[in-house]
C-alpha atoms as a PDB file:
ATOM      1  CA  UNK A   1       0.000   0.000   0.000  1.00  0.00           C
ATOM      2  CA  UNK A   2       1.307   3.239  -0.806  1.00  0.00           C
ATOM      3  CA  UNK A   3       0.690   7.102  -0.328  1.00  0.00           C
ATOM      4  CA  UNK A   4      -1.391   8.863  -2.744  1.00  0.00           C
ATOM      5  CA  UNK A   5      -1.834  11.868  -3.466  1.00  0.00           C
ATOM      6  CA  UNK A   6      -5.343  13.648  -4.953  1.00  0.00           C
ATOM      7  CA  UNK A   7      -7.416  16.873  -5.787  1.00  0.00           C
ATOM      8  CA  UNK A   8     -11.166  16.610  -4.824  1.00  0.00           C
ATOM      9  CA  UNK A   9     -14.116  17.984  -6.338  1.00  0.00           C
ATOM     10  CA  UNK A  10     -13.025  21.878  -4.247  1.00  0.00           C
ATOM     11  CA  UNK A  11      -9.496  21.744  -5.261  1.00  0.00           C
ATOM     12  CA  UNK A  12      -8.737  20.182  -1.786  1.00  0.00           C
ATOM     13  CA  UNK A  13      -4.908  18.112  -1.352  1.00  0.00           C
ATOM     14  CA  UNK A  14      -6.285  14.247  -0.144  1.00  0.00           C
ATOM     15  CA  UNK A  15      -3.382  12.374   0.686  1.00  0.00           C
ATOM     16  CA  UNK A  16      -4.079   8.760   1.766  1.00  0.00           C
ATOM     17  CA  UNK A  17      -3.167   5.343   1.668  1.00  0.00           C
ATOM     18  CA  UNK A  18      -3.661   3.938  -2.003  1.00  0.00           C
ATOM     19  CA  UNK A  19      -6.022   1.877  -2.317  1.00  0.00           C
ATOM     20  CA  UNK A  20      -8.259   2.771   0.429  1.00  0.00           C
ATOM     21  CA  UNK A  21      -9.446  -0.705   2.599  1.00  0.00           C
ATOM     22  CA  UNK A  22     -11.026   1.303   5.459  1.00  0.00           C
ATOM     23  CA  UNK A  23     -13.683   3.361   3.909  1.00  0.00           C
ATOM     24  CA  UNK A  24     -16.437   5.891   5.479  1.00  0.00           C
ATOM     25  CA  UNK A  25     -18.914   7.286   3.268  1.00  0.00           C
ATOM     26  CA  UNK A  26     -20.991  10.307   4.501  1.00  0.00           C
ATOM     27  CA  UNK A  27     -23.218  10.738   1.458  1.00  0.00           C
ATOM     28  CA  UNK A  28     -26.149   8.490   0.412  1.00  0.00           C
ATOM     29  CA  UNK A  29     -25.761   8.674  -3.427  1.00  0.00           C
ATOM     30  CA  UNK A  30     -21.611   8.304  -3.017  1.00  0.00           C
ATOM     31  CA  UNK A  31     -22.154   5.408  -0.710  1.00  0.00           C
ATOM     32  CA  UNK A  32     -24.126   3.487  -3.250  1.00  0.00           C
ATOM     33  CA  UNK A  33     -21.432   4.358  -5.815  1.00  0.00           C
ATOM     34  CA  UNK A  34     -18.500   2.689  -3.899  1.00  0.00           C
ATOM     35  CA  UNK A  35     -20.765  -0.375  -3.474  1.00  0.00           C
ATOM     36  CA  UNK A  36     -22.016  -0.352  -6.912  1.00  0.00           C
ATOM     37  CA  UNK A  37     -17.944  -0.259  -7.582  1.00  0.00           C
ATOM     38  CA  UNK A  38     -17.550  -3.491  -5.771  1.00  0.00           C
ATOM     39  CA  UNK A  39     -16.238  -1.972  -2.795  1.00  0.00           C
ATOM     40  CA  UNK A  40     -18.270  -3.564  -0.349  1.00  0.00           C
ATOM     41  CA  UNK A  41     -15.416  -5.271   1.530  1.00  0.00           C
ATOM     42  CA  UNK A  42     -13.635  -1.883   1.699  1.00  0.00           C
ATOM     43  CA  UNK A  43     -16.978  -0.264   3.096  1.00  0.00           C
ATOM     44  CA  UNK A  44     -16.729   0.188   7.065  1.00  0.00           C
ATOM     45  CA  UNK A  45     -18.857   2.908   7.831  1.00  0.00           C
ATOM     46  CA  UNK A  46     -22.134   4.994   6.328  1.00  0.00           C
ATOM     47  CA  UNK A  47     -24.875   6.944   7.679  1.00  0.00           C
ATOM     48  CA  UNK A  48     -28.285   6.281   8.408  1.00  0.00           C
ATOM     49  CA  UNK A  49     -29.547   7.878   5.296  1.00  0.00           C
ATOM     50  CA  UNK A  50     -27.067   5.641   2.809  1.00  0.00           C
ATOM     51  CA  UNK A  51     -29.870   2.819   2.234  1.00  0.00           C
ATOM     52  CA  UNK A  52     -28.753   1.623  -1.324  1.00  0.00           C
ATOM     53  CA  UNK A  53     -27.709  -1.019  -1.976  1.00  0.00           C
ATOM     54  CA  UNK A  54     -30.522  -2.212   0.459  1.00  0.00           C
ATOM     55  CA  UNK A  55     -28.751  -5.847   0.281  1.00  0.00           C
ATOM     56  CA  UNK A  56     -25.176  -4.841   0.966  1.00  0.00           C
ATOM     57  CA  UNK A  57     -25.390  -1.327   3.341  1.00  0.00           C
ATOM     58  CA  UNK A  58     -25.888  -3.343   6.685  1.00  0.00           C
ATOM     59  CA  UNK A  59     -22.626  -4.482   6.449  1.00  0.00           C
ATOM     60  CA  UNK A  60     -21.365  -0.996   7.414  1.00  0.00           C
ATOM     61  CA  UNK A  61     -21.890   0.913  10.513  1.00  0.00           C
ATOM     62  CA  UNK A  62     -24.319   3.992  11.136  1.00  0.00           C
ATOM     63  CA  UNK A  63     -21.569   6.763  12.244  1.00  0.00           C
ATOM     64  CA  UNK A  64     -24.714   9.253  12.362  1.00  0.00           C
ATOM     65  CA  UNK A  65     -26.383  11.097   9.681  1.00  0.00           C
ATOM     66  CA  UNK A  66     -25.183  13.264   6.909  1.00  0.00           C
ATOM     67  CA  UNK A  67     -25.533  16.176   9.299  1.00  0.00           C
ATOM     68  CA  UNK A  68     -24.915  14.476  12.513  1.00  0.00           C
ATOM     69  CA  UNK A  69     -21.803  12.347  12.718  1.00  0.00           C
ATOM     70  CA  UNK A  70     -20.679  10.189  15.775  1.00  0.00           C
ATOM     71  CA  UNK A  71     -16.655  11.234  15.746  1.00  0.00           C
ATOM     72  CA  UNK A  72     -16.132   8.353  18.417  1.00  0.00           C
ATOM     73  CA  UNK A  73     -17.594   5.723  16.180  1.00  0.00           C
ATOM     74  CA  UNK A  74     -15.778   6.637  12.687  1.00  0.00           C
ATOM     75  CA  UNK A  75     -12.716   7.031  15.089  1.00  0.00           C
ATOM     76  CA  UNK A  76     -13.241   3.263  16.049  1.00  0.00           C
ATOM     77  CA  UNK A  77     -13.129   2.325  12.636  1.00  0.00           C
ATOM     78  CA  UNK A  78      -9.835   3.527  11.995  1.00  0.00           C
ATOM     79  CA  UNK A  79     -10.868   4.675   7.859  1.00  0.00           C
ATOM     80  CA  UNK A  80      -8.146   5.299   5.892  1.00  0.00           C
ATOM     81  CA  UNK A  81     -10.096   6.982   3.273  1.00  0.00           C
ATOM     82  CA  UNK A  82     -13.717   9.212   4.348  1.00  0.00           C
ATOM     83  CA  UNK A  83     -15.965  10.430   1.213  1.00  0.00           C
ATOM     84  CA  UNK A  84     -18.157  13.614   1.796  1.00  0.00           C
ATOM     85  CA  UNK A  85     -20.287  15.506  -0.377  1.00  0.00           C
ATOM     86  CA  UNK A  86     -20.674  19.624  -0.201  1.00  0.00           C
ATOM     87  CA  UNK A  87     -24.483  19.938  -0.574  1.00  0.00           C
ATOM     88  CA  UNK A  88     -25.086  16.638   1.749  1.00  0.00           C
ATOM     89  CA  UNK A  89     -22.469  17.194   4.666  1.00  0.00           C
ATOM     90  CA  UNK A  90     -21.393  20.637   6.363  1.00  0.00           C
ATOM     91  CA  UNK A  91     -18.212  22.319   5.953  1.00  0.00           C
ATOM     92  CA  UNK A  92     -17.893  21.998   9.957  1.00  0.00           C
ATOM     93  CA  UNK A  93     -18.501  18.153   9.236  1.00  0.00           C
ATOM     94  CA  UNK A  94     -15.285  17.992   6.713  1.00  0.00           C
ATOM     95  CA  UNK A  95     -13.451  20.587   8.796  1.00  0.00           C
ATOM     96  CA  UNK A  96     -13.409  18.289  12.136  1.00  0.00           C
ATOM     97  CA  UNK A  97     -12.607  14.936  10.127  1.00  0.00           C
ATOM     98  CA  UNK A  98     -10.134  16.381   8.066  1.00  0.00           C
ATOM     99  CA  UNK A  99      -8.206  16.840  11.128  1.00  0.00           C
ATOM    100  CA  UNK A 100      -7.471  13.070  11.458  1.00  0.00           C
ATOM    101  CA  UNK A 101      -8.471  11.790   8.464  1.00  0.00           C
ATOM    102  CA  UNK A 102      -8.269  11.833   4.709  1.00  0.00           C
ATOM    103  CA  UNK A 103     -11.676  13.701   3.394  1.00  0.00           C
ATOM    104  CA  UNK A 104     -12.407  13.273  -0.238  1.00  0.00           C
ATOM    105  CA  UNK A 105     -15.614  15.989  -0.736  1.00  0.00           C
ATOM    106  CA  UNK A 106     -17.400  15.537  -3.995  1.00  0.00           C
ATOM    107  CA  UNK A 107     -19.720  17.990  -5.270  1.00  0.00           C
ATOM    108  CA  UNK A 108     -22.548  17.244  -7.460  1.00  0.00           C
ATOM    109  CA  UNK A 109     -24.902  19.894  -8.615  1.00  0.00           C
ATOM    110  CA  UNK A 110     -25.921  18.277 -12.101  1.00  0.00           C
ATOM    111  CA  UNK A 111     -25.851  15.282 -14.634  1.00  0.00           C
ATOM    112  CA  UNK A 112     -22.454  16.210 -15.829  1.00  0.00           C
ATOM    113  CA  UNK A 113     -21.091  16.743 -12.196  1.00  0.00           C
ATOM    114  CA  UNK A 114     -22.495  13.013 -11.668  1.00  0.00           C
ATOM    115  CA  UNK A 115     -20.624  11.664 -14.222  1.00  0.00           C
ATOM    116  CA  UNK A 116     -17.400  12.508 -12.718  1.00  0.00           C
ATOM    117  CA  UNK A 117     -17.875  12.026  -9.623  1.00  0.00           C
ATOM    118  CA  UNK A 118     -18.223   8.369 -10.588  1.00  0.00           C
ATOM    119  CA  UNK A 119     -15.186   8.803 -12.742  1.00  0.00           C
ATOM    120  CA  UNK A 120     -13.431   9.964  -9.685  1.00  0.00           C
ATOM    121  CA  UNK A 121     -14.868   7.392  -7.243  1.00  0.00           C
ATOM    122  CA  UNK A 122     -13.367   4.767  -9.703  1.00  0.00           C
ATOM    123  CA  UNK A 123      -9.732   6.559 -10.003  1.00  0.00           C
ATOM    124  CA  UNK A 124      -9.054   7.156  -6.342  1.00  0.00           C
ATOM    125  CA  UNK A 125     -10.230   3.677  -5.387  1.00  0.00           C
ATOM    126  CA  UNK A 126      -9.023   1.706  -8.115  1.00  0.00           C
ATOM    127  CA  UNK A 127     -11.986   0.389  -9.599  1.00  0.00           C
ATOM    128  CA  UNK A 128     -11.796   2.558 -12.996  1.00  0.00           C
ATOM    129  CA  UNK A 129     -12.720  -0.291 -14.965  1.00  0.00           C
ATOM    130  CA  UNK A 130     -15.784  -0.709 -12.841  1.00  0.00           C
ATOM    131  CA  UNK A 131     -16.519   2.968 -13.091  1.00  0.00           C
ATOM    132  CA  UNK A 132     -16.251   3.304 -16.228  1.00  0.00           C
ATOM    133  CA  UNK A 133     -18.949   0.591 -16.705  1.00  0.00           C
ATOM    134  CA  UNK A 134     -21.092   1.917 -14.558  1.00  0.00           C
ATOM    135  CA  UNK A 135     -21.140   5.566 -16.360  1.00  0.00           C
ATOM    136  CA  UNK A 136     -21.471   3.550 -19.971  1.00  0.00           C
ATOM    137  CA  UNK A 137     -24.754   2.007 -18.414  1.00  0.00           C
ATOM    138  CA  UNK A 138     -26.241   5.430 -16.942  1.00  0.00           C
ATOM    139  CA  UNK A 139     -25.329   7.398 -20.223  1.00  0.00           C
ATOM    140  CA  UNK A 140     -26.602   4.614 -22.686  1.00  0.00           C
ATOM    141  CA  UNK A 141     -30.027   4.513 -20.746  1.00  0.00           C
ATOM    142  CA  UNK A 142     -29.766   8.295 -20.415  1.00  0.00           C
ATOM    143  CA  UNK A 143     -29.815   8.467 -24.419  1.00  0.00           C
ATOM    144  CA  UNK A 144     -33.114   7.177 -24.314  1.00  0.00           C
ATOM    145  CA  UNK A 145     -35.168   9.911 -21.859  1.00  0.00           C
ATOM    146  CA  UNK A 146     -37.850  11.234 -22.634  1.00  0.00           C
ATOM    147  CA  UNK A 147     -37.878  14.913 -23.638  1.00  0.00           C
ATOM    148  CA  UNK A 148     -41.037  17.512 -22.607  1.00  0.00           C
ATOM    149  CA  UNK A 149     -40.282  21.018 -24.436  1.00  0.00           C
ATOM    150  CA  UNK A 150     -41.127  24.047 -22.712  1.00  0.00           C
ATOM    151  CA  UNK A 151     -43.309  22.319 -19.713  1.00  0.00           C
ATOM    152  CA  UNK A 152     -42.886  24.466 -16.766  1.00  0.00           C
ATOM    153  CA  UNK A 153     -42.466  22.118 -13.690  1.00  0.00           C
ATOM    154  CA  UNK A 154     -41.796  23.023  -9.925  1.00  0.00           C
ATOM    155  CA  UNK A 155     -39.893  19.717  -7.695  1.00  0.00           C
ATOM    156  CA  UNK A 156     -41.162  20.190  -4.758  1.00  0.00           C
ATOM    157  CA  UNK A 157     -39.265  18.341  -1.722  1.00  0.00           C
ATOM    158  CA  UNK A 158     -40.631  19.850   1.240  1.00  0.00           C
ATOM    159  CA  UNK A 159     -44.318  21.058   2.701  1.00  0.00           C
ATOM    160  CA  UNK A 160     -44.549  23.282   5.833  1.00  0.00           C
ATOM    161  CA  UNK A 161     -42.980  25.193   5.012  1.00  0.00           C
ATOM    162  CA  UNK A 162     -42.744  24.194   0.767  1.00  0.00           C
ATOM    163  CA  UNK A 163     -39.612  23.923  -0.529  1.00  0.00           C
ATOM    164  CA  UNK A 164     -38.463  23.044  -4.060  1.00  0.00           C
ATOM    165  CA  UNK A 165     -35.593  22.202  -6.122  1.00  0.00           C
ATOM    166  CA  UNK A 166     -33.505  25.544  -7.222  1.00  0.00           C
ATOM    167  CA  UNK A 167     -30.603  26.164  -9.524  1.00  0.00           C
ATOM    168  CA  UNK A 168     -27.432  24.520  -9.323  1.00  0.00           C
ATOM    169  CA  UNK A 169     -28.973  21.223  -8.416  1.00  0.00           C
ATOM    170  CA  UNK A 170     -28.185  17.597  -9.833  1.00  0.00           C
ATOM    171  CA  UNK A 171     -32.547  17.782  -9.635  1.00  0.00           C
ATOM    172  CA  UNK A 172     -32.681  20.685 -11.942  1.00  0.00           C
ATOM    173  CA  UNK A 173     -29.754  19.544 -14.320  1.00  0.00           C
ATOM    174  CA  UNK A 174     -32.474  16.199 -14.628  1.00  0.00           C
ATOM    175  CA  UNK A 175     -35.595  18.113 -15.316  1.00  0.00           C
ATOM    176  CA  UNK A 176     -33.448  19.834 -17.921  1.00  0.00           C
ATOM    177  CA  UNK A 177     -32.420  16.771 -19.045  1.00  0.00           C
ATOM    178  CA  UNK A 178     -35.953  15.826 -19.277  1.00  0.00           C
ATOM    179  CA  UNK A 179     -36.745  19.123 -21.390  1.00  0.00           C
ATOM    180  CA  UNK A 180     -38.643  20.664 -18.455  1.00  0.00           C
ATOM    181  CA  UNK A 181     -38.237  24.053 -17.217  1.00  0.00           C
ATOM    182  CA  UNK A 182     -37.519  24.859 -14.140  1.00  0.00           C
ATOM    183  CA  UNK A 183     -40.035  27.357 -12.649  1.00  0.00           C
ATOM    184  CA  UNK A 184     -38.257  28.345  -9.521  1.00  0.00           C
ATOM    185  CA  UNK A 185     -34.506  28.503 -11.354  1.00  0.00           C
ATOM    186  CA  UNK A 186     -34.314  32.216 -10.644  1.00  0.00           C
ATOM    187  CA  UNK A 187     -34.832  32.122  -6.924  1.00  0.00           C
ATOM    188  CA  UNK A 188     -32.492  32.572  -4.351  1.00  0.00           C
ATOM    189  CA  UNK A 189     -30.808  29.331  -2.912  1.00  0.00           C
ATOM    190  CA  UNK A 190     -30.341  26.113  -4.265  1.00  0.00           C
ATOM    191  CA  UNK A 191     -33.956  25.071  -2.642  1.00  0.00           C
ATOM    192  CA  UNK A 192     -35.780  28.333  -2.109  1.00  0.00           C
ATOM    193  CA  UNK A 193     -38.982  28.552   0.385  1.00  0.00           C
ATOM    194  CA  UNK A 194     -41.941  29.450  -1.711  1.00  0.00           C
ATOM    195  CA  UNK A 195     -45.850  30.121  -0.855  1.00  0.00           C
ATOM    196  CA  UNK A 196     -48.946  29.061  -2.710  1.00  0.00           C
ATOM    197  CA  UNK A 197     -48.562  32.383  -4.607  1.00  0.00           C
ATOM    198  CA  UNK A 198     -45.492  31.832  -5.633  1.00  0.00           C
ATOM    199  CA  UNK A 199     -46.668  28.634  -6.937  1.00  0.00           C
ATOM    200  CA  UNK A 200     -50.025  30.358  -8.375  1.00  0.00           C
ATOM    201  CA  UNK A 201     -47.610  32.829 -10.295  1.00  0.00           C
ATOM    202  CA  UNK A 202     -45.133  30.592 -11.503  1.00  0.00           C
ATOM    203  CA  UNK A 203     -47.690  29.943 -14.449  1.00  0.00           C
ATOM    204  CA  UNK A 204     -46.683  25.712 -14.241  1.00  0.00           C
ATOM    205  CA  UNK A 205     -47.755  22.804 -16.146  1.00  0.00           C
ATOM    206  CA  UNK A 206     -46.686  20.563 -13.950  1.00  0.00           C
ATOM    207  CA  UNK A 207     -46.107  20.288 -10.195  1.00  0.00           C
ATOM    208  CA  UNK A 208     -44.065  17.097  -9.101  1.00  0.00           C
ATOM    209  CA  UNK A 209     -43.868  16.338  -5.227  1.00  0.00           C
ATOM    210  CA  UNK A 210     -41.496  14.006  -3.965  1.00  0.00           C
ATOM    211  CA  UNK A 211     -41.748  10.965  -1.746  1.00  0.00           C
ATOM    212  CA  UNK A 212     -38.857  11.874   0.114  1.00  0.00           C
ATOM    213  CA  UNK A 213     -37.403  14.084   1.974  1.00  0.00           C
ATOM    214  CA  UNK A 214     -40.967  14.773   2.585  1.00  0.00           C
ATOM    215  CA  UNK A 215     -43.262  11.821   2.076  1.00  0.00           C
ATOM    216  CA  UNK A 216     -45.420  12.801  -0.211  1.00  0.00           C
ATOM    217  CA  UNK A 217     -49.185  10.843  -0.781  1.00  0.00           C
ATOM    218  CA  UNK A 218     -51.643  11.154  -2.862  1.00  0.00           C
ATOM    219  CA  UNK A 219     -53.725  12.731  -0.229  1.00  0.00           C
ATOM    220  CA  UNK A 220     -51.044  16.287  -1.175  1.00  0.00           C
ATOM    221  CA  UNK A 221     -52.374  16.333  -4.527  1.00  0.00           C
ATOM    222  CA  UNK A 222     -55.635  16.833  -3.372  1.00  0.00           C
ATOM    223  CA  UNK A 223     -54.150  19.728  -1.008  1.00  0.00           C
ATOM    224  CA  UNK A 224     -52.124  21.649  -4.012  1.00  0.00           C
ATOM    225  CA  UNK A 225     -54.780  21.483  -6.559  1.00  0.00           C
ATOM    226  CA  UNK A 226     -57.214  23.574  -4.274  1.00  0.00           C
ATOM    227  CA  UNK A 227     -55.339  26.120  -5.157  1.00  0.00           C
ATOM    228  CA  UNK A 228     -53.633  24.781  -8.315  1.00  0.00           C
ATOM    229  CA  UNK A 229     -56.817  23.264 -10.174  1.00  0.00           C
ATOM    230  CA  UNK A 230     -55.145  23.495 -13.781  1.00  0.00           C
ATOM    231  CA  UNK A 231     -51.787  22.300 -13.007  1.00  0.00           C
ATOM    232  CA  UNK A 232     -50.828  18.187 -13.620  1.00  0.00           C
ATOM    233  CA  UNK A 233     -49.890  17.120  -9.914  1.00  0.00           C
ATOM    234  CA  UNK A 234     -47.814  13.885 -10.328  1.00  0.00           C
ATOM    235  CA  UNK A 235     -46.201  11.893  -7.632  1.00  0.00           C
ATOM    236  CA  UNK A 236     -42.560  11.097  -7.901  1.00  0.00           C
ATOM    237  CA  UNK A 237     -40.057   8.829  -6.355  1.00  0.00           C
ATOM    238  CA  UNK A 238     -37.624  11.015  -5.211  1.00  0.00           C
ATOM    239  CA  UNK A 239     -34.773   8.344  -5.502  1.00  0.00           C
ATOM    240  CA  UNK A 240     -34.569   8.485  -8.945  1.00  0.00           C
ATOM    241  CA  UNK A 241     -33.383  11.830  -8.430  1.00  0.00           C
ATOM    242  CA  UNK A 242     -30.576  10.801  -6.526  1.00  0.00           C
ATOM    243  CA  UNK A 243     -27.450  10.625  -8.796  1.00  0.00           C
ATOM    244  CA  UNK A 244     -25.236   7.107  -8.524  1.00  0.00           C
ATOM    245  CA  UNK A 245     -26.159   3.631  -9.773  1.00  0.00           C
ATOM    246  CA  UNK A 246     -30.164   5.051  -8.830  1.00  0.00           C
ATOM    247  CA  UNK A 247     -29.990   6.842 -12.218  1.00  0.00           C
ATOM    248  CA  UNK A 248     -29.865   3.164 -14.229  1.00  0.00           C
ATOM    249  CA  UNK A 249     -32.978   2.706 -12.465  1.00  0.00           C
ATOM    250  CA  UNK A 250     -34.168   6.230 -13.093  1.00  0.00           C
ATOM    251  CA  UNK A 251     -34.104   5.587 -16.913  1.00  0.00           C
ATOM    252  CA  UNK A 252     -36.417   3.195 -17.163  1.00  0.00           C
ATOM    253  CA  UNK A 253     -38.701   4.847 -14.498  1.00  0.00           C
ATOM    254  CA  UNK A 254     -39.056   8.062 -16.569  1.00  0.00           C
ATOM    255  CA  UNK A 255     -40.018   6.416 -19.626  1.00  0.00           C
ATOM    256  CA  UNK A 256     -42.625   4.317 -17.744  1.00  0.00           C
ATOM    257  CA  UNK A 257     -43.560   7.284 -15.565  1.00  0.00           C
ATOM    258  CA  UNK A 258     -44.301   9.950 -18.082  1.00  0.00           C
ATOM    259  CA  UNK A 259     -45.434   7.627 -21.447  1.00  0.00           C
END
């Protein structure tokens, strides 16, 4: 084993012990990217949050959540090698662990971004063959999405107050992807607070609520069309708008979703 040394995603040094064997993940979709790389004897430690692959993420132990880490248990695994994310963990997070550990922080704020972040995930561990699979899979399927022109669509992740999916998000990059425009693009913040007017003025054709990180039901469409009768209210599972080995899934969902 020898010393490597790296650039992450914010132009960060990483130097670590190549390849990693000890390996924390603190992000859900990076998690099920290192398993989907074959890394699953390599994985020691996750959060309650990385669920996917259902079969495989047991294996690993909870060290908190992507907000909320347990420093004494990731310290008892002994990782040679932790994974963050910017949007998903907090600089305070990365700032603490980077203290005794090597941090890798990704950043992924659209399709593109996705793509190398796989790329990356399959350099610094050694699995670039596996990677490079993987992203062959997600583009190929990804050739074949659907495509709505000029259908104004808010994502909406969050109710009490509503929140929704803004600019510079791997969401929005998607619902470009899928020829939608983004309604709430120009707001402030990467998920913006918004009212029922701003919904009421955002002159949609579509309003898409998410089943997670709110769980939403069918019983919220009937709540948003009182006061959004001529808008298409559509409930979406909001893992296939996580980016990793979810968008090979998220393909075929799309197609079968919005035929």
């Amino acid at each position: 084993m020898t010393k490597k040394l790296v650039m992450d995603h914010l132009h960060r040094s990483v130097e670590y012990s190549y390849p990693p064997k000890r390996i924390v993940s603190l992000a859900p979709g990076v998690t099920d990217t290192l398993y989907s790389l074959g890394l699953e004897m390599e994985m020691v430690g996750r959060t309650r949050y990385c669920i996917h692959p259902k079969n495989k993420v047991d294996l690993a132990m909870i060290v908190g959540g992507t907000k909320d880490i347990h420093l004494d248990k990731i310290r008892a695994l002994k990782p040679d090698l932790i994974f963050a994310e910017k949007e998903e963990n907090t600089k305070e997070i990365v700032e603490l662990l980077e203290k005794e550990f090597p941090v890798f922080v990704a950043e992924v704020d659209s399709v593109q971004t996705a793509f190398k972040m796989i790329k990356d995930l399959g350099e610094v561990t050694n699995r670039k063959l596996e990677a490079n699979h993987l992203l062959r899979t997600i583009q190929l399927g990804f050739k074949g999405l659907p495509s709505f022109q000029e259908k104004r669509v808010a994502y909406v992740i969050w109710r009490k107050p509503y929140m929704v999916a803004g600019n510079n998000t791997y969401i929005s990059s998607l619902l470009t992807l899928l020829g939608f425009e983004n309604a709430f693009s120009m707001y402030e913040g990467r998920y913006p607070i918004v009212t029922e007017e701003d919904f009421q003025h955002a002159k949609l054709d579509y309003l898409f609520l998410a089943t997670e990180p709110f769980p939403f039901k069918e019983k919220h469409i009937t709540e948003m069309s009182a006061f959004l009768p001529e808008v298409k209210t559509v409930i979406l599972d909001g893992e296939m708008f996580w980016y990793g080995p979810r968008m090979i899934e998220a393909a075929t969902y799309f197609n079968k979703i919005f035929e």
